[in-house]
Protein backbone atom coordinates (compact mmCIF):
# COMPACT_ATOMS: atom_id res chain seq x y z
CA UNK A 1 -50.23 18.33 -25.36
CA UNK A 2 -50.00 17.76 -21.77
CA UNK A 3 -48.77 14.49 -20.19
CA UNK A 4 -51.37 12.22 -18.78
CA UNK A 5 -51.67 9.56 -16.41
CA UNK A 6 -54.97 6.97 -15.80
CA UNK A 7 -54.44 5.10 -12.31
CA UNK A 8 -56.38 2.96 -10.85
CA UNK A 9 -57.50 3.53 -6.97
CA UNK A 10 -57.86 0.20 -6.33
CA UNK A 11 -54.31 -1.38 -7.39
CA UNK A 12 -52.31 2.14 -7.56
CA UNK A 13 -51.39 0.71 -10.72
CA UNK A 14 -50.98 2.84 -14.23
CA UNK A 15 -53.48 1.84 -16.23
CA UNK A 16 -52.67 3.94 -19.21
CA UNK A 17 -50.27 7.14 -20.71
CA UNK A 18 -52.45 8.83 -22.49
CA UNK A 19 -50.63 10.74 -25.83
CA UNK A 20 -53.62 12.77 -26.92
CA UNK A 21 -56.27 14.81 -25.23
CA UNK A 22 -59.16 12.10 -25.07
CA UNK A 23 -59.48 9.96 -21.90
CA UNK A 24 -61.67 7.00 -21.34
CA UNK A 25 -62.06 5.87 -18.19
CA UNK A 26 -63.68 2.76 -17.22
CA UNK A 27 -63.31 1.89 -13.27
CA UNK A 28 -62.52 4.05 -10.29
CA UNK A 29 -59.30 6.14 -11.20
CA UNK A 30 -57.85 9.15 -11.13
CA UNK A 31 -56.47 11.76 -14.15
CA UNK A 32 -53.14 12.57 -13.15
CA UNK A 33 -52.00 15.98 -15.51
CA UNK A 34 -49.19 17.23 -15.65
CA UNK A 35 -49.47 20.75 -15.33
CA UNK A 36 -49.93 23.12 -12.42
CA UNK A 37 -54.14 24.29 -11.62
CA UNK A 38 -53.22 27.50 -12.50
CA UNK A 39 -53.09 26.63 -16.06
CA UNK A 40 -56.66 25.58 -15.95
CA UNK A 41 -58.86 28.30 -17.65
CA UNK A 42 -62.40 26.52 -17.20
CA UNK A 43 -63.88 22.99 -16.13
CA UNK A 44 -67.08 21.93 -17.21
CA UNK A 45 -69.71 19.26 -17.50
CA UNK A 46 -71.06 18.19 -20.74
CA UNK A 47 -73.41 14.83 -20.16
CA UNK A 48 -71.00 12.42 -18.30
CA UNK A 49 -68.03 13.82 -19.49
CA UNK A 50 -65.34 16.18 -18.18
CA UNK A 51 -64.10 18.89 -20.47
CA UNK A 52 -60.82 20.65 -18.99
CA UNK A 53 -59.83 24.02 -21.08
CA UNK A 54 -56.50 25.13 -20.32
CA UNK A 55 -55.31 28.55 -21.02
CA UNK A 56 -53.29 27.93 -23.57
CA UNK A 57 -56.28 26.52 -26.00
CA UNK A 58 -55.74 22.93 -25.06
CA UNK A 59 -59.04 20.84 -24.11
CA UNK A 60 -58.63 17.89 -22.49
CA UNK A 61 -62.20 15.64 -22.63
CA UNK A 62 -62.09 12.73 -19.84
CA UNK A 63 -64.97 10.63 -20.71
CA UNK A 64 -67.61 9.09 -18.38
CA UNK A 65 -65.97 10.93 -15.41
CA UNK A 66 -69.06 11.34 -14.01
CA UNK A 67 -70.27 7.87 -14.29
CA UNK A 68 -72.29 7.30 -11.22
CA UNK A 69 -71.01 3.80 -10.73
CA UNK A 70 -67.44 5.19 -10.56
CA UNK A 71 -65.10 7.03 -7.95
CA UNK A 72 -63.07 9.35 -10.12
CA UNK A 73 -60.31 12.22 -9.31
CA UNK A 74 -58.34 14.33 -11.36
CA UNK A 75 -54.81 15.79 -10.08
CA UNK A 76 -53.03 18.17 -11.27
CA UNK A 77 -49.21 17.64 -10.88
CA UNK A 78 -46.42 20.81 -11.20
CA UNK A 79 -43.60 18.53 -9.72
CA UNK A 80 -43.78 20.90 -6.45
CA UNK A 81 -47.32 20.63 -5.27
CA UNK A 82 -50.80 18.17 -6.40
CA UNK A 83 -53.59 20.02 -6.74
CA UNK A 84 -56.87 17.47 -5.97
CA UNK A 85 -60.47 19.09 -8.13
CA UNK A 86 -63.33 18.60 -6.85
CA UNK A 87 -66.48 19.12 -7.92
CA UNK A 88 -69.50 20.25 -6.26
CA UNK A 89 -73.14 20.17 -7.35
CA UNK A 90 -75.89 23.34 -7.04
CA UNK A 91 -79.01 24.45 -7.71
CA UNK A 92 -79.23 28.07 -8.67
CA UNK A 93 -82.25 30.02 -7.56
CA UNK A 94 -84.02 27.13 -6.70
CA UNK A 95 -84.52 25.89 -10.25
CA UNK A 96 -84.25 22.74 -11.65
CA UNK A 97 -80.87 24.17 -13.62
CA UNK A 98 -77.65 22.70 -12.32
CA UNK A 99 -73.92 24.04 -12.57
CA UNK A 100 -70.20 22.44 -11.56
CA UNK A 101 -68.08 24.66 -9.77
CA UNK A 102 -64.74 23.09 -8.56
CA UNK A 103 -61.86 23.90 -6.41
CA UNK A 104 -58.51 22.89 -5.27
CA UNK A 105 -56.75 21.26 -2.28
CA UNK A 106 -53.25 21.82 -2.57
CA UNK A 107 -51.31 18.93 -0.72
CA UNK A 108 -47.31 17.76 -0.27
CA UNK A 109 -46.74 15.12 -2.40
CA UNK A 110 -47.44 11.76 -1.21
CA UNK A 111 -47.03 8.35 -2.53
CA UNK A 112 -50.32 7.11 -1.84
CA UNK A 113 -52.45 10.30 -2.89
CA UNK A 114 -54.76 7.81 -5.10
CA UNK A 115 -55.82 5.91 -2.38
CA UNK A 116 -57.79 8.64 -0.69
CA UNK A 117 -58.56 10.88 -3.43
């Protein structure tokens, strides 16, 4: 199970360890997980939820991460280097049919990462 963080943007504060695989969030904040990106087999969308599949099996669901009223981030943390997702919307062939496709910005760590995330 991998070790994860909810923080708030606005107060920087930890709003909650999470020690299972299920994450509710409920105001602007980023997923801090520990892990490095390059564990991350596939992201997807499912409704307004986040479903992270790592390659060792693991799923980790962050619900309502795509709440429109919300400003959400997920980081991924190896101790050396924080890897920022993003996620950008598409329309393939034209269509109505919509897919997520993500990638990373690698930064230095910083203290106040979760401010401009």
């Amino acid at each position: 199970m991998s070790n994860i963080q909810v923080i708030s943007k606005k107060t920087h504060q930890i709003l909650e360890k999470v020690n299972n695989n299920q994450i509710k969030l409920n105001g602007d904040s980023v997923v801090q997980i520990k892990a490095s990106a390059q564990d991350v087999l596939s992201i997807e969308r499912s409704g307004n939820n986040a479903i992270i599949t790592l390659k060792n099996g693991e799923k980790i669901i962050i619900e309502n991460y795509f709440n429109a009223e919300n400003s959400n981030s997920v980081v991924f943390d190896d101790n050396n280097q924080l890897s920022v997702l993003s996620f950008q919307q598409w329309q393939w062939l034209g269509r109505n049919r919509r897919s997520w496709r993500y990638h990373y910005r690698d930064r230095q760590r910083q203290q106040h990462l979760h401010s401009d995330c």
